[in-house]
Protein backbone atom coordinates (compact mmCIF):
# COMPACT_ATOMS: atom_id res chain seq x y z
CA UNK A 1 -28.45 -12.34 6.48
CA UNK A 2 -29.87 -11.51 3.17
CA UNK A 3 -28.20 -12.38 0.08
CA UNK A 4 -27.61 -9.49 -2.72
CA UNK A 5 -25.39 -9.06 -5.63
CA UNK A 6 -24.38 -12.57 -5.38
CA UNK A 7 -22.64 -11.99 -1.85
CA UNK A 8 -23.26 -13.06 1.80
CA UNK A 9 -23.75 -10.46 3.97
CA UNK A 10 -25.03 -8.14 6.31
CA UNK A 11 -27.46 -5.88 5.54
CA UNK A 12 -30.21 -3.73 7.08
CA UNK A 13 -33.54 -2.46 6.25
CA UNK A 14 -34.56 1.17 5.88
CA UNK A 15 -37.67 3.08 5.24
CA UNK A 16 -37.75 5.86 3.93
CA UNK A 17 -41.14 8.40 3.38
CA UNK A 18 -41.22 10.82 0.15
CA UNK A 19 -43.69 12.11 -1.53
CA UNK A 20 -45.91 10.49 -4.26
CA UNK A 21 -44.47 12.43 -6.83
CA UNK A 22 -40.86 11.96 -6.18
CA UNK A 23 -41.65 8.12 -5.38
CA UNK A 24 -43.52 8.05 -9.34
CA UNK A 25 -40.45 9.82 -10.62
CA UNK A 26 -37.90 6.93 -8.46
CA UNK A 27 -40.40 4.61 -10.02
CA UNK A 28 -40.12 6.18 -13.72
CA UNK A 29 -36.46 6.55 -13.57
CA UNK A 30 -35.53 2.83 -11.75
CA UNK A 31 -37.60 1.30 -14.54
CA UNK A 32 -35.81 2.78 -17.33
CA UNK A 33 -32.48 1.23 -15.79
CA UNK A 34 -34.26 -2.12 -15.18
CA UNK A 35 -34.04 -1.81 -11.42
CA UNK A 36 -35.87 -1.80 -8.66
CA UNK A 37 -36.37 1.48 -6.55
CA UNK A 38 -34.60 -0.35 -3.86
CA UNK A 39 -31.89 -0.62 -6.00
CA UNK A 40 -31.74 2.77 -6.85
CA UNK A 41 -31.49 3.73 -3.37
CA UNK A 42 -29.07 1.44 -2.11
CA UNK A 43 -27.10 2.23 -5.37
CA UNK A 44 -26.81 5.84 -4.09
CA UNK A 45 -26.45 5.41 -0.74
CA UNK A 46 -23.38 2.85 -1.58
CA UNK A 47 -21.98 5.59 -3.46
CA UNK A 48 -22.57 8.27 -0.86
CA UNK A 49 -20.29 6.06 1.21
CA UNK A 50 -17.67 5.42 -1.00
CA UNK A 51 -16.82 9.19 -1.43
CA UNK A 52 -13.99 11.00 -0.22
CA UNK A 53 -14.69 12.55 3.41
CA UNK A 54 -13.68 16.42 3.01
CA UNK A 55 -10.26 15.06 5.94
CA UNK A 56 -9.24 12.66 3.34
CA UNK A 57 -9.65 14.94 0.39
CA UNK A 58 -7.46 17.72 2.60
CA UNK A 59 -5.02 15.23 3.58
CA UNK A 60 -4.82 13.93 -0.29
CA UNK A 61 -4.72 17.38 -1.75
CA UNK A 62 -2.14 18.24 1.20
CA UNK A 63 0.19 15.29 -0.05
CA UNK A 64 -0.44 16.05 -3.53
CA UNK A 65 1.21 19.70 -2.52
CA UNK A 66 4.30 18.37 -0.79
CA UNK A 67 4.70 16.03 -3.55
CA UNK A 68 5.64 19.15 -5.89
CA UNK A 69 8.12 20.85 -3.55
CA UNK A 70 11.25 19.95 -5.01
CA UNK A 71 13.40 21.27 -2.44
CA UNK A 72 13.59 23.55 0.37
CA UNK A 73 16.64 24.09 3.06
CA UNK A 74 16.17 26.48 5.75
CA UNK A 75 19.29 27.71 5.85
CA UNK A 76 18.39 29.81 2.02
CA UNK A 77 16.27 31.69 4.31
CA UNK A 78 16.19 35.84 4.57
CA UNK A 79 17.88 37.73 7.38
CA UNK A 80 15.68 39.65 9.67
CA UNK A 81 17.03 42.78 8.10
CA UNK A 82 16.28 41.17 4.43
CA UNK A 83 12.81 40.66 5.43
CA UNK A 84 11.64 44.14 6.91
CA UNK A 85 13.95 45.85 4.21
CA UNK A 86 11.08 47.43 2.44
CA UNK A 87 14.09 49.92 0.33
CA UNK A 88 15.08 46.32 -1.28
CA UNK A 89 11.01 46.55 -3.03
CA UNK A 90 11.36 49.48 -4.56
């Protein structure tokens, strides 16, 4: 167990090979926010995993939808004849 961010818990070691120049930039860019690289990565990755999967976006967006139908009765439906009534379009 390694302790981080002031909490117990488990956590597991990566490594991960880049080039030199985007490891210089990581380094440039985790030193201007007074972090480690390893921070920066684990920063992203935790955020990675906190986003929506593209089922729980569908299934919010899908209840957002419902949400907005005020009302709807099957019985206001069309006849048959209503529907293929192509006289009523003109």
């Amino acid at each position: 167990m390694e302790r981080h961010s002031g909490y117990c818990e488990d956590v597991k070691n990566i490594t991960v090979s880049v080039p030199e120049e985007v490891y210089r930039r990581a380094r440039i860019k985790a030193a201007e926010k007074n972090k480690s690289v390893s921070a920066l990565v684990r920063d992203f990755l935790v955020g990675l995993s906190d986003e929506e999967s593209d089922f729980e976006r569908g299934l919010r967006t899908h209840r957002e939808v419902l949400a907005t139908v005020q009302h709807f009765d099957g019985s206001e439906r069309l006849t048959r004849e209503e529907v293929h009534d192509r006289d009523a379009l003109r």
